[in-house]
N, C-alpha and C. Protein backbone atom coordinates (compact mmCIF):
# COMPACT_ATOMS: atom_id res chain seq x y z
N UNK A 1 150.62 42.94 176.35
CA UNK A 1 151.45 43.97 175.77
C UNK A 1 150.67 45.26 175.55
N UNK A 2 149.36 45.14 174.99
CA UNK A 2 148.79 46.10 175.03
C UNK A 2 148.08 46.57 173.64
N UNK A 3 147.62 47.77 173.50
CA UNK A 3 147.40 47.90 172.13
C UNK A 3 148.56 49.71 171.79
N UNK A 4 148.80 50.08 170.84
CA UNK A 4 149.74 51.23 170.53
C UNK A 4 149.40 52.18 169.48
N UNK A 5 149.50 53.35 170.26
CA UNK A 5 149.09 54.48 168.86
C UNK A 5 150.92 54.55 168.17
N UNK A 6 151.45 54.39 166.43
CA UNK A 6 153.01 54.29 166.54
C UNK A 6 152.24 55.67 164.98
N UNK A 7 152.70 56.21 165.23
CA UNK A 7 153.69 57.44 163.68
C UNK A 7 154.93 57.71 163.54
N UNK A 8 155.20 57.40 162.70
CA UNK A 8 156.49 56.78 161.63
C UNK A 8 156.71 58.21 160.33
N UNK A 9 157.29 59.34 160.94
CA UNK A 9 156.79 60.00 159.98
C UNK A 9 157.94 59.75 158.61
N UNK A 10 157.90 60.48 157.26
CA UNK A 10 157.96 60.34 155.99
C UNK A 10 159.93 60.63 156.29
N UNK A 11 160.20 59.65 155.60
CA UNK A 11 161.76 59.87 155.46
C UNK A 11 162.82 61.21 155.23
N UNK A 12 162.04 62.01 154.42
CA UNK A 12 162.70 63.51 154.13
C UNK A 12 162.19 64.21 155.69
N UNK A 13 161.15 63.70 156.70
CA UNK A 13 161.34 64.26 157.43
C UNK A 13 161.88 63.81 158.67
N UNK A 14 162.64 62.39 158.81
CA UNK A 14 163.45 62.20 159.22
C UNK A 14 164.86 63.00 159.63
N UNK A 15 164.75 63.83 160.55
CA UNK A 15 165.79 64.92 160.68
C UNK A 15 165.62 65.55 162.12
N UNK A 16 167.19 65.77 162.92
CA UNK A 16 167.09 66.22 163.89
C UNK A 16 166.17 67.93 163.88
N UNK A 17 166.59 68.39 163.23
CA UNK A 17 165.84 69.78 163.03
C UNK A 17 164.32 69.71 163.27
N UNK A 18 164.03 69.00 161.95
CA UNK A 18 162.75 68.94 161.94
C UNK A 18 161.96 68.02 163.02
N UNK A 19 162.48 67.16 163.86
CA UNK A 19 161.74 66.74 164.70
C UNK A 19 162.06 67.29 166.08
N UNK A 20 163.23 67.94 166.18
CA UNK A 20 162.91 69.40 167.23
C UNK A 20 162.29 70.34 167.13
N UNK A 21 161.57 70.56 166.13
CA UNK A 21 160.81 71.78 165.88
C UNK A 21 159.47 71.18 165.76
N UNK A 22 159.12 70.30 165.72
CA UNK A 22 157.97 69.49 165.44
C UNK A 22 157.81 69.36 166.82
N UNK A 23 158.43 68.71 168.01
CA UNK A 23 158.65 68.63 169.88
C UNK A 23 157.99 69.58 169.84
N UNK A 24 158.91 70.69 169.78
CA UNK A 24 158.54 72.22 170.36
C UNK A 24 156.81 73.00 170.00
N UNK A 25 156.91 72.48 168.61
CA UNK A 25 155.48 72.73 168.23
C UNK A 25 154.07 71.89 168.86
N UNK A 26 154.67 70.78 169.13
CA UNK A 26 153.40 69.28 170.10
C UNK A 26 153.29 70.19 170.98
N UNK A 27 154.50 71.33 171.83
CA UNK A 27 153.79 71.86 173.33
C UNK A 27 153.24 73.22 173.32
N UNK A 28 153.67 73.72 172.47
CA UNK A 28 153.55 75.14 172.45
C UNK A 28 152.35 75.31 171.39
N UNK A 29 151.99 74.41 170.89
CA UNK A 29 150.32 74.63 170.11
C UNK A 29 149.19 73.41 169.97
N UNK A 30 150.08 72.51 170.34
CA UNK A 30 149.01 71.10 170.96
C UNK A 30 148.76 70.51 171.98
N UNK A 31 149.31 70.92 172.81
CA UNK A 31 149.20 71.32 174.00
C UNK A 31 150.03 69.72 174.61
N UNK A 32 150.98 68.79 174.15
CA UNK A 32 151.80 68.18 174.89
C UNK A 32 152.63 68.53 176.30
N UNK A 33 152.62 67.56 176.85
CA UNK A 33 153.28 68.01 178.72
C UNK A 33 154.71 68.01 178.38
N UNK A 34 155.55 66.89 177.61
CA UNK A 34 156.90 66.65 177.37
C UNK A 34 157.71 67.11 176.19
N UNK A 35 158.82 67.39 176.39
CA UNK A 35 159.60 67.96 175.39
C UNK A 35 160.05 66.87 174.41
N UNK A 36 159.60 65.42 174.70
CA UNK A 36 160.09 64.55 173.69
C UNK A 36 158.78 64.09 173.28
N UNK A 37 158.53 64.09 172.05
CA UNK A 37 157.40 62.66 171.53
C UNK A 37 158.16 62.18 170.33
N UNK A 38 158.32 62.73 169.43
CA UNK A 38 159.44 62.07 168.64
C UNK A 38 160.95 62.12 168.70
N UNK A 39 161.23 60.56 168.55
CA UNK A 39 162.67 60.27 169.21
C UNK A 39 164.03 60.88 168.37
N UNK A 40 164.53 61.86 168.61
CA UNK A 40 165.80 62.91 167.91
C UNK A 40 167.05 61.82 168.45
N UNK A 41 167.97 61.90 167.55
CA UNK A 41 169.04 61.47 167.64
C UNK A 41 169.88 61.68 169.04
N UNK A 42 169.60 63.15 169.52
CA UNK A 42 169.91 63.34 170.96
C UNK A 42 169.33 62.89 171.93
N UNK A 43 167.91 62.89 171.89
CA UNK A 43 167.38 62.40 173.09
C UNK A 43 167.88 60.47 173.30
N UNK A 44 168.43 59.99 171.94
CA UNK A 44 168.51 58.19 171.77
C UNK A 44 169.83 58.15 172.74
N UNK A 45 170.69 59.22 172.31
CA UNK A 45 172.21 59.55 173.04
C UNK A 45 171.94 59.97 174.41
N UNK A 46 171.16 60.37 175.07
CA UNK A 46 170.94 60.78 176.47
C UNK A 46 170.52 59.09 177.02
N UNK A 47 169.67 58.54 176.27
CA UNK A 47 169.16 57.14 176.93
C UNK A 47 170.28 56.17 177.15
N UNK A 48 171.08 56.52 175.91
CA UNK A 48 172.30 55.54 176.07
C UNK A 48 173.20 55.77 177.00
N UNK A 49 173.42 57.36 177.02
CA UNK A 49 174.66 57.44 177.94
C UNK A 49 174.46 57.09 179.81
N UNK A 50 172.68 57.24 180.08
CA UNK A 50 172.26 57.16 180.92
C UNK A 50 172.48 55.45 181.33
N UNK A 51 171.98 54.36 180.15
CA UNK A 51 172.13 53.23 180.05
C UNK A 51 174.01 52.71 180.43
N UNK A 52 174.66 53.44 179.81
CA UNK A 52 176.24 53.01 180.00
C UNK A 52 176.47 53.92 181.46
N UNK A 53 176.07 55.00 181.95
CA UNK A 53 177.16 55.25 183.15
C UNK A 53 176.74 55.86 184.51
N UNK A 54 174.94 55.89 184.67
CA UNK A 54 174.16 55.76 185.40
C UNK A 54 173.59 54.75 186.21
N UNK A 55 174.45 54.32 187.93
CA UNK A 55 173.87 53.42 188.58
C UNK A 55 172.55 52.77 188.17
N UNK A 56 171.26 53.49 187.66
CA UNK A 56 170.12 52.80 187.92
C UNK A 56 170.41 52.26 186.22
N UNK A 57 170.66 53.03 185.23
CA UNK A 57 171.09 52.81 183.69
C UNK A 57 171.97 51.60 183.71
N UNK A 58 172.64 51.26 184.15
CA UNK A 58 173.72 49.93 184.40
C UNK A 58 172.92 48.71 184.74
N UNK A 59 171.91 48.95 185.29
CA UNK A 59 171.04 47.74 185.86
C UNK A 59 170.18 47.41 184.97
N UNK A 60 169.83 47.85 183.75
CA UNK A 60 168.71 47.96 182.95
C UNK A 60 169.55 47.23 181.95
N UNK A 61 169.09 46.51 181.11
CA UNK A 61 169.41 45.21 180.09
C UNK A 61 171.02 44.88 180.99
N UNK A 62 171.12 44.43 181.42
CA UNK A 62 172.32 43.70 182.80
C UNK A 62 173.26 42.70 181.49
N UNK A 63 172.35 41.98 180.62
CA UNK A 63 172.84 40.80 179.84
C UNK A 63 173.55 41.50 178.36
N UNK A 64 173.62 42.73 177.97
CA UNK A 64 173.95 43.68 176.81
C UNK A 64 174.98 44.01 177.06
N UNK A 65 175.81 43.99 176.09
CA UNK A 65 177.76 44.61 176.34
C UNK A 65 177.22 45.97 176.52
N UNK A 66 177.83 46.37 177.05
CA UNK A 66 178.18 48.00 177.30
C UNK A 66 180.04 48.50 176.21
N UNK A 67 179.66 50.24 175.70
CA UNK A 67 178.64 50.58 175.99
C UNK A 67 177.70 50.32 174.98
N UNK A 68 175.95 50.79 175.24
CA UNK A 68 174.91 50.47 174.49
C UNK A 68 175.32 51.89 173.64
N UNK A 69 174.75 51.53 172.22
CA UNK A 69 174.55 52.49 171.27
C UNK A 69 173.05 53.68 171.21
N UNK A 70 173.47 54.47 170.77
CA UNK A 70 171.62 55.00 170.49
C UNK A 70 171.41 54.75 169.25
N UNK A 71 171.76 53.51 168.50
CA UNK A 71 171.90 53.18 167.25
C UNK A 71 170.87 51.53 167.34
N UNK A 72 171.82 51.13 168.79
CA UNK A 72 171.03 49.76 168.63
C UNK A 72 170.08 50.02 169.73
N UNK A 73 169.32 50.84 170.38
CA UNK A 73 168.65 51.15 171.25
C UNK A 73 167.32 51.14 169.88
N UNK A 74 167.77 52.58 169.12
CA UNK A 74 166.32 52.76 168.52
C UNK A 74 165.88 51.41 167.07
N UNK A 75 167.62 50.75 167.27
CA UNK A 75 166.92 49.27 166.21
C UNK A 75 166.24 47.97 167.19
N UNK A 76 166.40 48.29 168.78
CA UNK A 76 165.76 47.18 169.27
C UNK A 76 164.67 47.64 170.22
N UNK A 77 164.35 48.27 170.00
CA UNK A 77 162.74 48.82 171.00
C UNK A 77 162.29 49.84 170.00
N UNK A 78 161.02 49.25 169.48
CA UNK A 78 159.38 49.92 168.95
C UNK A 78 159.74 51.22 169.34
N UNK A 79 159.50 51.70 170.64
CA UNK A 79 158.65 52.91 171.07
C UNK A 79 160.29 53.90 171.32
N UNK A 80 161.71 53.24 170.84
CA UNK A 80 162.86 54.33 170.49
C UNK A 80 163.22 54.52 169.39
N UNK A 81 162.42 53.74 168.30
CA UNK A 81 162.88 54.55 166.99
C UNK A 81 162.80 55.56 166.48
N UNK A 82 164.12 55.83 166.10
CA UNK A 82 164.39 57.33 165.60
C UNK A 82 163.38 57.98 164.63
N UNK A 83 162.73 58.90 164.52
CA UNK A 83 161.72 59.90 163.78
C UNK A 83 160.56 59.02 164.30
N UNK A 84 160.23 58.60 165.04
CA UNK A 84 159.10 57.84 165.26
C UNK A 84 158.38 58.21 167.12
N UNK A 85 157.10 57.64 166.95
CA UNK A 85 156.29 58.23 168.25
C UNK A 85 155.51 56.96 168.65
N UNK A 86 155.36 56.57 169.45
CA UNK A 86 154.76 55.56 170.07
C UNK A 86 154.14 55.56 171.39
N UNK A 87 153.35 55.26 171.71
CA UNK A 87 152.58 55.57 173.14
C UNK A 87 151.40 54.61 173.57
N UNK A 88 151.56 53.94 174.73
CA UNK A 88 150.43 52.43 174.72
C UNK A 88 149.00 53.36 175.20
N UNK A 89 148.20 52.52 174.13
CA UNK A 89 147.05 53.45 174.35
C UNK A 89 145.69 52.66 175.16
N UNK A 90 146.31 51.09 175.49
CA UNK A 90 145.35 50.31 176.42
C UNK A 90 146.35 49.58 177.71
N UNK A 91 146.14 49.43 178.81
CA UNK A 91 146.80 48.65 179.41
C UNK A 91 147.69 48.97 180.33
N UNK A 92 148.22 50.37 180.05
CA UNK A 92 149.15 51.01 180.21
C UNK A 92 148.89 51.86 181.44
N UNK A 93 147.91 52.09 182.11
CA UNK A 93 146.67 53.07 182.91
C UNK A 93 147.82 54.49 183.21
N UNK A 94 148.02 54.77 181.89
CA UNK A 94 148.15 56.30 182.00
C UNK A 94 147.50 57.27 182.45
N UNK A 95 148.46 58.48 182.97
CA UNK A 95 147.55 59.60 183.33
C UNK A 95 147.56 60.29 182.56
N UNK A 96 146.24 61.38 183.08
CA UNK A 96 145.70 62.34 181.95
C UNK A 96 146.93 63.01 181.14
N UNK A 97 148.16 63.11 182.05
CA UNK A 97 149.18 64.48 181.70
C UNK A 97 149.66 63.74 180.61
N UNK A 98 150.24 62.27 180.79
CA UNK A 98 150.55 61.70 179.97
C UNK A 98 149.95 61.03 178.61
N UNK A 99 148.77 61.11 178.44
CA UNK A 99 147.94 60.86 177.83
C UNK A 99 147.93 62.04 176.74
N UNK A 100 148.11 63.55 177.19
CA UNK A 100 148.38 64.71 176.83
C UNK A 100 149.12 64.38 175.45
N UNK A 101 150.35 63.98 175.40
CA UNK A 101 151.22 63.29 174.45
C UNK A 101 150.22 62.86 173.36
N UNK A 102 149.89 61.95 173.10
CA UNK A 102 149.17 61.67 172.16
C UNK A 102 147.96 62.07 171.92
N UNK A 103 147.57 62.82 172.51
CA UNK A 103 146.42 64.01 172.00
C UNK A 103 147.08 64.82 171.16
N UNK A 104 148.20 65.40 171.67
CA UNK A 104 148.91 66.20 171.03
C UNK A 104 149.51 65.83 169.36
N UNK A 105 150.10 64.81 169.62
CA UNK A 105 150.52 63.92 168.23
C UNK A 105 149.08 63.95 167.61
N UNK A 106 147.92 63.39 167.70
CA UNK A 106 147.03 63.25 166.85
C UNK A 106 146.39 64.61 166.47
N UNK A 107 146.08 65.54 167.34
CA UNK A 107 145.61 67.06 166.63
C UNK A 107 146.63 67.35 165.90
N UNK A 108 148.26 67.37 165.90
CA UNK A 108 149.30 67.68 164.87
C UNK A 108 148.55 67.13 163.41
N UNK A 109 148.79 64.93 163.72
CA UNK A 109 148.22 64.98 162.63
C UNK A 109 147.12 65.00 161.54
N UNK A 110 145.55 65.32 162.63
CA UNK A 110 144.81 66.15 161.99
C UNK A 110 144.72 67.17 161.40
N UNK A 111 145.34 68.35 161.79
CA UNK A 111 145.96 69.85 161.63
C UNK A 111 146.29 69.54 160.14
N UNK A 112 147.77 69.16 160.43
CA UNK A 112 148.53 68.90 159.16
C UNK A 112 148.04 68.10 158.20
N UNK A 113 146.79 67.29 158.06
CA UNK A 113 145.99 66.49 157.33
C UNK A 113 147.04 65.24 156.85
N UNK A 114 148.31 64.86 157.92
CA UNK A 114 148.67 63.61 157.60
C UNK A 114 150.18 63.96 156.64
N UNK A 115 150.10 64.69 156.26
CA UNK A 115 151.17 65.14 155.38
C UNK A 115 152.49 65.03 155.56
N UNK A 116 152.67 64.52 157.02
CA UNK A 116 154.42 64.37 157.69
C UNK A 116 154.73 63.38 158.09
N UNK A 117 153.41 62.59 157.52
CA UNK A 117 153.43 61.13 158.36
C UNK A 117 153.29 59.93 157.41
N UNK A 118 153.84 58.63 157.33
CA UNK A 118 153.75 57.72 156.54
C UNK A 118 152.90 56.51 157.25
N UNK A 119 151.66 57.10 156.60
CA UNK A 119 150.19 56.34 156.82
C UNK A 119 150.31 54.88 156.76
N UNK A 120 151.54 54.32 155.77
CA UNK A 120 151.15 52.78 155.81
C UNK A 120 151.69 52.06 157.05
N UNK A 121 152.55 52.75 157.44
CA UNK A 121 153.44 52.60 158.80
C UNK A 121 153.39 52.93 160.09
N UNK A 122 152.08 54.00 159.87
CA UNK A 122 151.38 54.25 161.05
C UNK A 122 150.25 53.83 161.41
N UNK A 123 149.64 53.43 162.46
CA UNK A 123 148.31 53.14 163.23
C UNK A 123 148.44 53.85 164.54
N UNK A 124 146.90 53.71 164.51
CA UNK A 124 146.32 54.41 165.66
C UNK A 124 146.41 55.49 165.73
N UNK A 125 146.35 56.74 165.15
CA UNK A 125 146.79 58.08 165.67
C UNK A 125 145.16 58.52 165.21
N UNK A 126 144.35 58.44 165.10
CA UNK A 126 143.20 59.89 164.19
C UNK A 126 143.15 59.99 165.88
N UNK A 127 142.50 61.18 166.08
CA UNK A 127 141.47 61.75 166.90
C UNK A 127 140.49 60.87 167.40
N UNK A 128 139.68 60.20 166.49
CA UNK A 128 138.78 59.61 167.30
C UNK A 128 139.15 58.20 168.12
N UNK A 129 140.31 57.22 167.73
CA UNK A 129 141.05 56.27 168.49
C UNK A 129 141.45 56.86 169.70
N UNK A 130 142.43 57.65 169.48
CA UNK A 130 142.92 57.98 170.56
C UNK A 130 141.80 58.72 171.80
N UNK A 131 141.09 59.17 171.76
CA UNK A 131 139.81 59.91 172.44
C UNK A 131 139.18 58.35 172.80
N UNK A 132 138.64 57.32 172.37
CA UNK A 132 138.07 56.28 172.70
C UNK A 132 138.39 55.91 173.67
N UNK A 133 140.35 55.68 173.34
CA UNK A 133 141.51 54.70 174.55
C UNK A 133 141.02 56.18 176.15
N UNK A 134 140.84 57.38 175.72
CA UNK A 134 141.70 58.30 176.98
C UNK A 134 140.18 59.49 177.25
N UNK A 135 139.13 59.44 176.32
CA UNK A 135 138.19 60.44 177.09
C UNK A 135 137.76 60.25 178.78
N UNK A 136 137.57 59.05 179.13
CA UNK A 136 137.36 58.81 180.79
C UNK A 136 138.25 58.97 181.17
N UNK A 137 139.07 58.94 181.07
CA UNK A 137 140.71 59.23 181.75
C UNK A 137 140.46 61.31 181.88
N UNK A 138 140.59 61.72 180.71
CA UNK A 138 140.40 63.34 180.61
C UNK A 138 139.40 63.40 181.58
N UNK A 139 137.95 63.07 181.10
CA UNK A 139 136.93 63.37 181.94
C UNK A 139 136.89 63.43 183.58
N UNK A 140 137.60 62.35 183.78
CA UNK A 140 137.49 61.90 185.54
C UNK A 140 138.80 63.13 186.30
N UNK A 141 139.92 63.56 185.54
CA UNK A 141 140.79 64.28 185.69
C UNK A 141 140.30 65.41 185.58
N UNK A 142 139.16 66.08 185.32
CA UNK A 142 138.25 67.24 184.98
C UNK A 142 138.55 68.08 184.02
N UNK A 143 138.92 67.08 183.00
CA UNK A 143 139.62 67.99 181.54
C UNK A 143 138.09 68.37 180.33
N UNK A 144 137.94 69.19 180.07
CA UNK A 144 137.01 70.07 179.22
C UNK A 144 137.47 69.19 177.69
N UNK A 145 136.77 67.95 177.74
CA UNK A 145 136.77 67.87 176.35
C UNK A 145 136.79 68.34 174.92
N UNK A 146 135.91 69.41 174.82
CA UNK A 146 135.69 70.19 174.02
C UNK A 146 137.44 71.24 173.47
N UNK A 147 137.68 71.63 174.84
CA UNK A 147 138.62 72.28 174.70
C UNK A 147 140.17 71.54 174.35
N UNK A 148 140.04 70.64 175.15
CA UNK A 148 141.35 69.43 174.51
C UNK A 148 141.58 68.85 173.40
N UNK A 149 140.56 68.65 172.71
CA UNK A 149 140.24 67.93 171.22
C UNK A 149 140.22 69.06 170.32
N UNK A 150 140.35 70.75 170.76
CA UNK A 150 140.17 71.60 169.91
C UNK A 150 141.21 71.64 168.97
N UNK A 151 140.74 72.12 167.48
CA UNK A 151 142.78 72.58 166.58
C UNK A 151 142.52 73.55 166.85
N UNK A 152 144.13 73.72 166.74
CA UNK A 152 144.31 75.47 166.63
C UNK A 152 143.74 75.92 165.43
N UNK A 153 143.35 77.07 165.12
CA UNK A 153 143.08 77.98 163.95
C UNK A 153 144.43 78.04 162.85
């Protein structure tokens, strides 16, 4: 299965707003590749609707009534719960771009010193885990360590 970086952030910040603006902020100052790392109520509704009326979406859980919810999507898979971020950080042989993602999540929650996030519920995110699972990965991709691991000011 693997091993997983998961942040679970704090219930008041449980909110479509705030975890679209939190997206937008992973790319535009932490340098994330994707517009999703934490799962918004819309993006759970795009998976579902894709799951109920998309040829390749129809083939995916085959044995589940249709249609699927984005309700019971993010109560039965880890890595779709709602306000939450998940990303396999062994096993998985991600690429650098993708790997990007959780660089990004972890300089956020260095930056922010943890403050948006509910620590007892989260593992794996500091900086130095995640850099362990993905510096040869950066390195061999010819990514400037120094500069990837940087915070913003």
């Amino acid at each position: 299965m693997g091993t997983y970086m998961t942040v679970v952030l704090k219930k008041q910040y449980q909110n479509e707003a705030f975890i679209a603006a939190l997206n937008d902020d992973l790319i535009a100052i932490y340098g994330a590749e994707t517009g999703v790392a934490f799962n918004t109520w819309a993006y759970l509704q795009e998976e579902a609707d894709f799951m109920n009326t998309d040829p390749e979406g129809l083939r995916q859980l085959p044995d589940w009534k249709r249609p699927i919810s984005k309700e019971q999507l993010s109560k039965n898979f880890f890595w779709l719960r709602f306000g939450e971020f998940a990303f396999k950080l062994s096993g998985g042989g991600s690429t650098a771009a993708e790997a990007q993602q959780a660089v990004a999540v972890s300089k956020w929650i260095a930056h922010t010193n943890a403050r948006y996030i509910d620590k007892n519920k989260s593992e794996k995110f500091t900086t130095a885990i995640v850099a362990s699972y993905f510096n040869a990965v950066f390195k061999e991709a010819g990514y400037d360590l120094k500069i990837l691991w940087q915070l913003p000011q």
